[in-house]
Protein backbone atom coordinates (compact mmCIF):
# COMPACT_ATOMS: atom_id res chain seq x y z
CA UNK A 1 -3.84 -39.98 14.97
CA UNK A 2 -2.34 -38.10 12.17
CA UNK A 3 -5.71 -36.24 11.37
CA UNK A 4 -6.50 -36.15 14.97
CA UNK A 5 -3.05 -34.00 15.44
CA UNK A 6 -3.88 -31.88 11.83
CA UNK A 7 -7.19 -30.87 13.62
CA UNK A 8 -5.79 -29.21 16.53
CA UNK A 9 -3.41 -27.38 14.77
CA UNK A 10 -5.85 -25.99 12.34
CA UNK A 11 -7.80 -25.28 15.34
CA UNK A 12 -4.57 -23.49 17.59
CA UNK A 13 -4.10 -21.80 13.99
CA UNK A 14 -7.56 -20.41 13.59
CA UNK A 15 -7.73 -19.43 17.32
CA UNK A 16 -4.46 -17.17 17.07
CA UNK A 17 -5.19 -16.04 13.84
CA UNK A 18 -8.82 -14.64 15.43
CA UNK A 19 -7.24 -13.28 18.45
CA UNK A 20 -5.31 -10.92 16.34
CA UNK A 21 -8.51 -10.19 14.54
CA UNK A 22 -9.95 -9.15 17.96
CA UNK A 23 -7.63 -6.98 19.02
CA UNK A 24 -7.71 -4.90 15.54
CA UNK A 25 -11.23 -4.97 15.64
CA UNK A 26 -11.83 -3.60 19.02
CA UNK A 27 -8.79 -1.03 18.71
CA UNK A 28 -10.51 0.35 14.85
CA UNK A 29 -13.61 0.44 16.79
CA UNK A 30 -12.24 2.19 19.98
CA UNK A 31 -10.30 4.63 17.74
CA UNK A 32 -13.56 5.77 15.90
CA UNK A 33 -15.67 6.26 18.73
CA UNK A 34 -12.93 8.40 20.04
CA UNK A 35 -12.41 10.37 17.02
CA UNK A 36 -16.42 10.75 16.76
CA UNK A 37 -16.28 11.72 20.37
CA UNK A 38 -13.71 14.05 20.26
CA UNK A 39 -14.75 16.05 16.96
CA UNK A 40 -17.91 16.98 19.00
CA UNK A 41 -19.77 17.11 15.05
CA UNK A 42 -17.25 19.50 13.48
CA UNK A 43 -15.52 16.77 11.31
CA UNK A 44 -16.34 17.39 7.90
CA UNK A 45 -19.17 14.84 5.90
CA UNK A 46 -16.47 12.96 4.39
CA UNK A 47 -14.39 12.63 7.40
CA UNK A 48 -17.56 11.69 9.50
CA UNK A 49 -18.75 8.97 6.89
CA UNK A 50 -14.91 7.35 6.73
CA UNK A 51 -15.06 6.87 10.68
CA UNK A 52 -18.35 5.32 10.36
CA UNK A 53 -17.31 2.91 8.16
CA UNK A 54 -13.74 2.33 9.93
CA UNK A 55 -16.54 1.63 13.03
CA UNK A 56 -18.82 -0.93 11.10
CA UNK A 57 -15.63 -2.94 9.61
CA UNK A 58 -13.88 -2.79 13.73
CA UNK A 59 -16.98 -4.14 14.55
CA UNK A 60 -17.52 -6.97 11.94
CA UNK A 61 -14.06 -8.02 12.56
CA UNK A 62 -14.17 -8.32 16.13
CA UNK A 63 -17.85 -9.78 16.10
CA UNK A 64 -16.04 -12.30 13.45
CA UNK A 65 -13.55 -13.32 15.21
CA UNK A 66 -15.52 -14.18 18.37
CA UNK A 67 -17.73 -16.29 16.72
CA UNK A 68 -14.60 -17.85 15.50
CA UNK A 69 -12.86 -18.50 18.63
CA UNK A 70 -16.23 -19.59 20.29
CA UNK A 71 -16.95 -21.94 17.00
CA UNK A 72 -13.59 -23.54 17.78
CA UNK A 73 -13.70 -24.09 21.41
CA UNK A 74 -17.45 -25.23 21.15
CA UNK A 75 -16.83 -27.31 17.40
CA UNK A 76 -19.66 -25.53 16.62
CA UNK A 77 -20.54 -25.69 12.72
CA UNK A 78 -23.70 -22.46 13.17
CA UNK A 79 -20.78 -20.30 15.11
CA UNK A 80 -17.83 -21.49 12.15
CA UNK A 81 -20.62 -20.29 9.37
CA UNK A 82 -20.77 -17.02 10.73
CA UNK A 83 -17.25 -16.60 11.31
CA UNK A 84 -16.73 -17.45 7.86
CA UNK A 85 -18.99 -14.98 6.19
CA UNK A 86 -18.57 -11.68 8.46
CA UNK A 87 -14.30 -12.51 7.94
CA UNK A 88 -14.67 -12.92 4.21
CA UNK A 89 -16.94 -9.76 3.42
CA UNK A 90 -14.00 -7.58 6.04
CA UNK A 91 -11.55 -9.24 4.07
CA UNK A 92 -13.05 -8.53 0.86
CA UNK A 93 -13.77 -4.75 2.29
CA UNK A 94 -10.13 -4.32 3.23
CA UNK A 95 -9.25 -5.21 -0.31
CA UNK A 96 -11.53 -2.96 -1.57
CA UNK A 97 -10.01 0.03 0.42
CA UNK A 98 -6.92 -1.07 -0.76
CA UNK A 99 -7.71 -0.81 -4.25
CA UNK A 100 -9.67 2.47 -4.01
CA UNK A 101 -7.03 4.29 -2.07
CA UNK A 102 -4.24 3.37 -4.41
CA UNK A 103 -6.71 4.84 -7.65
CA UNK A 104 -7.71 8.02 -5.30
CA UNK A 105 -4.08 8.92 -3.84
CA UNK A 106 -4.58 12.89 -5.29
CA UNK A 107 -7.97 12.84 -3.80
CA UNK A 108 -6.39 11.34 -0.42
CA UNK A 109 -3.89 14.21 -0.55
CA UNK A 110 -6.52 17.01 -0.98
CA UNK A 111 -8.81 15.56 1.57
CA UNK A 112 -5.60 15.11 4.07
CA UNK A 113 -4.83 19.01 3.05
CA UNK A 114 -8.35 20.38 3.59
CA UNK A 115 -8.83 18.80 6.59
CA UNK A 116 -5.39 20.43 8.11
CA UNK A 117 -6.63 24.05 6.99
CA UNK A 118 -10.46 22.75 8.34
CA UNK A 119 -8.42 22.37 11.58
CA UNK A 120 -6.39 25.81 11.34
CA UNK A 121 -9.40 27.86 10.77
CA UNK A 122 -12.22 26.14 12.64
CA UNK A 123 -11.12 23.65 15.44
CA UNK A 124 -7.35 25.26 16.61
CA UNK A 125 -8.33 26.51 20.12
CA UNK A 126 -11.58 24.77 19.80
CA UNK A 127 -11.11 21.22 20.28
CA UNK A 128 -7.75 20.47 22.68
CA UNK A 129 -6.81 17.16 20.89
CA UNK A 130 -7.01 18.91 17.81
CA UNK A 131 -5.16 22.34 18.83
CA UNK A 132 -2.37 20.09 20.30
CA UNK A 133 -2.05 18.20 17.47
CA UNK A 134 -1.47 21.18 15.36
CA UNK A 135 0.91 22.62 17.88
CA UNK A 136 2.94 19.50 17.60
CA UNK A 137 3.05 19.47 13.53
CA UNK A 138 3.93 22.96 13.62
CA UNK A 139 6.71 22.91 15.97
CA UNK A 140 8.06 19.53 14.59
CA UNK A 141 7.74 19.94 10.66
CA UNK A 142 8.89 24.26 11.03
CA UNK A 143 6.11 25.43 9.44
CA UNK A 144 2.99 27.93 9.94
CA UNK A 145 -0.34 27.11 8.67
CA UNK A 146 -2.08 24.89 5.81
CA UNK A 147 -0.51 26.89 3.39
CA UNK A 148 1.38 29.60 5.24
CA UNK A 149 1.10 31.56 7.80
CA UNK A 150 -1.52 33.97 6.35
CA UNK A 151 -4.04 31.26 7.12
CA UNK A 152 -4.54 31.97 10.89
CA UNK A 153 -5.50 35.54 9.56
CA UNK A 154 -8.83 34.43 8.61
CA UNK A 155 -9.44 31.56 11.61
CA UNK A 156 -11.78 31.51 14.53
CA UNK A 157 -8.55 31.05 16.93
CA UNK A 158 -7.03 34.41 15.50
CA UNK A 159 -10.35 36.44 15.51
CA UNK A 160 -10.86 35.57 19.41
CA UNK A 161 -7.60 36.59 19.90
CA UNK A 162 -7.47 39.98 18.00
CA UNK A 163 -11.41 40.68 19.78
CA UNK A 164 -9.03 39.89 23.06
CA UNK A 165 -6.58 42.62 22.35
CA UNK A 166 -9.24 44.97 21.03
CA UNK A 167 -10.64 44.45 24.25
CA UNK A 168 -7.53 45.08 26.15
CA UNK A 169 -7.11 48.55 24.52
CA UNK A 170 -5.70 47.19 21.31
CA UNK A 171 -6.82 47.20 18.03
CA UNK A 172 -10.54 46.33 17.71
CA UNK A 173 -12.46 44.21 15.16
CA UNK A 174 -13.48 47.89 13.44
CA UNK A 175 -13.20 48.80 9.84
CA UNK A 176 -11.30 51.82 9.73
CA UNK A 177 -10.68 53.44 6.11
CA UNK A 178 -9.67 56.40 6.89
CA UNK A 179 -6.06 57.70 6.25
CA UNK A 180 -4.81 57.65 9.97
CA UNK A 181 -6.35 53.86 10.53
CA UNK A 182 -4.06 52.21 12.39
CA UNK A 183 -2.65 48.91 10.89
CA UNK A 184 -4.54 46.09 11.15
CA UNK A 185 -2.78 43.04 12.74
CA UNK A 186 -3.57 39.20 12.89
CA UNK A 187 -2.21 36.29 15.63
CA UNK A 188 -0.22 33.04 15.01
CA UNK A 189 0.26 30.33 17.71
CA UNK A 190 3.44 30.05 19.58
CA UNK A 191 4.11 27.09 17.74
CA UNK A 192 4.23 29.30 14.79
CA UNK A 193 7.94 30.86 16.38
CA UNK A 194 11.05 30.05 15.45
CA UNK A 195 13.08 28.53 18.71
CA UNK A 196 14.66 31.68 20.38
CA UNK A 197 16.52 32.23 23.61
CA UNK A 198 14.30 35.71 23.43
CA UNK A 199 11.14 34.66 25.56
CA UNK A 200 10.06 38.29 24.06
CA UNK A 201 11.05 37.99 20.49
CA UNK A 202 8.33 35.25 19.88
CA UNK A 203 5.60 37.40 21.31
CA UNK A 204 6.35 40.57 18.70
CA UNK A 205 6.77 38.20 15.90
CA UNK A 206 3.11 36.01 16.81
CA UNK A 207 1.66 40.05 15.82
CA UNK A 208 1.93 40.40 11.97
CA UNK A 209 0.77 42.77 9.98
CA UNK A 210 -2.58 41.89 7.95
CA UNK A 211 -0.60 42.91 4.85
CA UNK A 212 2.00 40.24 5.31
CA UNK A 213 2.56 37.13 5.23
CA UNK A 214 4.67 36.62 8.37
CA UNK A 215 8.48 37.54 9.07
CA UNK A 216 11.19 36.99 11.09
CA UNK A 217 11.04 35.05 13.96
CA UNK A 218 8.64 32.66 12.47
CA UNK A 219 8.25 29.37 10.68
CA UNK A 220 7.34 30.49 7.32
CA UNK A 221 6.88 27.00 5.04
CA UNK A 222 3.41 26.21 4.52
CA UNK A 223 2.67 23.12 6.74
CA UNK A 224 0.53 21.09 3.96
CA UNK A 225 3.51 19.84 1.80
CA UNK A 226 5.28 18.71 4.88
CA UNK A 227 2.77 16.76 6.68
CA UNK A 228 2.00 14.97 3.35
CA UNK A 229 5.77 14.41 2.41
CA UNK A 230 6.00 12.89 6.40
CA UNK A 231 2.96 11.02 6.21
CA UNK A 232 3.94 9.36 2.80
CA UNK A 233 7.67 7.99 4.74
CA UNK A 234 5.58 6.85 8.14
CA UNK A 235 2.99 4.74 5.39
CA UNK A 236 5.18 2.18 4.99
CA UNK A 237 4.72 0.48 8.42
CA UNK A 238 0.75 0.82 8.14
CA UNK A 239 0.80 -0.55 4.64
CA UNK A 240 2.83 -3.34 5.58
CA UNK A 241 0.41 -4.48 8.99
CA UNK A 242 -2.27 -4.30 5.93
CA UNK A 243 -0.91 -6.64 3.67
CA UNK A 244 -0.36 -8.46 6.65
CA UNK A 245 -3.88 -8.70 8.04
CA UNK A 246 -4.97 -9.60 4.15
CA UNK A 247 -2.67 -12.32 4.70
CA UNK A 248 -3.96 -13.20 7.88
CA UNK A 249 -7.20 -13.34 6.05
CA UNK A 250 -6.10 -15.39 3.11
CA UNK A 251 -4.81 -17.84 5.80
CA UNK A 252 -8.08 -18.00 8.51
CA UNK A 253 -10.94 -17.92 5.86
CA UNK A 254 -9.54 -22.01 4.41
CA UNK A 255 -9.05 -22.92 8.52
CA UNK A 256 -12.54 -21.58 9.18
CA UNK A 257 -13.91 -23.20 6.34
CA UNK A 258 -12.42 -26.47 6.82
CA UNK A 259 -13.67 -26.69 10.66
CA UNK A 260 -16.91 -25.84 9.79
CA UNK A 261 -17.39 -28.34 7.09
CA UNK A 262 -15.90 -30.82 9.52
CA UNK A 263 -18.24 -29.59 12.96
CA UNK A 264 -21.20 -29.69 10.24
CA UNK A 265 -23.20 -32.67 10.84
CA UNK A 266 -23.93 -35.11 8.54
CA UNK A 267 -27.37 -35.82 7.39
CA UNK A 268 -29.00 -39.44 9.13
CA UNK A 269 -30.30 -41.83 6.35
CA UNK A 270 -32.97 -43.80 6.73
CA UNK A 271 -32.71 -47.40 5.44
């Protein structure tokens, strides 16, 4: 009776343990398609490879934990096996990218800053996601650009924007080096403006001079220091549901292990 009623709680143990496996799985692997979907091929390599590989571990650890679950409800030892093995190597890979991220934080923090200025000068106005996500940082953290707001002086957003005016009777996209050239100008977004009760103020102060570096009536930190410095404080919650899930790991792979051995039959012996 007593190992009977040790069974089925390994068994209720290992089944929870995998349904929580499944839903990470599944949501890593959901995420990534959606990111690969969304960036439309303008990610950078890096950025590409690193969903690709959050895609492959999603799907090992949801294909893991369904052999799991079915291994448990079925007592089946081929099932248990595979479990075992496709949990162990995520396991072992979330350790891994544990490890390596702690020894490359400054290379984190320079990928994290080059893909921000990546999205200023190439995907703001391109991709929505993207251009709302920016719009949201900007407004939220007070600040204009990677690195200021003389970064949307040299982005694809800016030059659409200027060829709109030139259009429009403004200033074209013409080099003009004579001494009566009229002053060239560059365009922020509206997130770049500092909250006024002036609709008009924020439309003057979007138009700065390509000599300058912004001025009143806009956000003028750079916005790569503060979307690190916010992303370090909001780590602490996805660092801890890591541990956690290498936890959970340490936990399912001796439960998985032990119902296999016992679903594995037993070699018949002739006398």
């Amino acid at each position: 009776m007593g190992m009977s009623r040790c069974y089925s709680l390994m068994k209720c143990l290992l089944i929870l343990f995998n349904i929580i496996f499944l839903c990470v799985g599944s949501s890593a692997c959901g995420f990534a398609a959606w990111a690969l979907w969304d960036g439309r091929g303008n990610e950078s390599g890096a950025a590409r490879a690193g969903l690709l590989a959050v895609a492959a571990w999603g799907a090992a650890l949801a294909l893991g934990a369904l052999a799991a679950l079915c291994g448990a409800a079925r007592s089946s030892a081929p099932l248990l096996a595979a479990a075992f093995s496709l949990l162990a190597l995520t396991g072992v890979a979330e350790a891994a990218a544990a490890w390596w991220g702690a020894a490359h934080r400054p290379e984190l923090r320079r990928a994290l800053h080059e893909a921000l200025e990546h999205t200023v000068r190439h995907e703001y106005g391109v991709l929505p996601s993207r251009t709302q996500l920016l719009d949201v940082i900007q407004q939220g953290l007070e600040c204009c650009g990677a690195d200021g707001p003389r970064d949307w002086q040299h982005s694809a957003w800016a030059r659409a924007q200027g060829g709109a005016a030139g259009g429009a009777g403004g200033a074209a996209d013409v080099l003009d080096l004579s001494v009566g050239a009229p002053t060239s100008y560059y365009w922020v977004p509206p997130s770049c403006c500092v909250p006024s009760d002036d609709p008009e103020a924020c439309g003057a102060a979007r138009r700065v001079a390509g000599a300058s570096a912004g001025g009143g009536g806009l956000h003028g930190a750079a916005c790569g220091p503060r979307v690190l410095a916010a992303l370090a404080r909001l780590a602490r919650a996805p660092l801890a549901l890591g541990a956690a899930l290498l936890a959970l790991h340490a936990a399912a792979l001796p439960l998985a292990a032990a119902l296999w051995l016992r679903a594995h039959p037993r070699p018949a012996y002739k006398a």
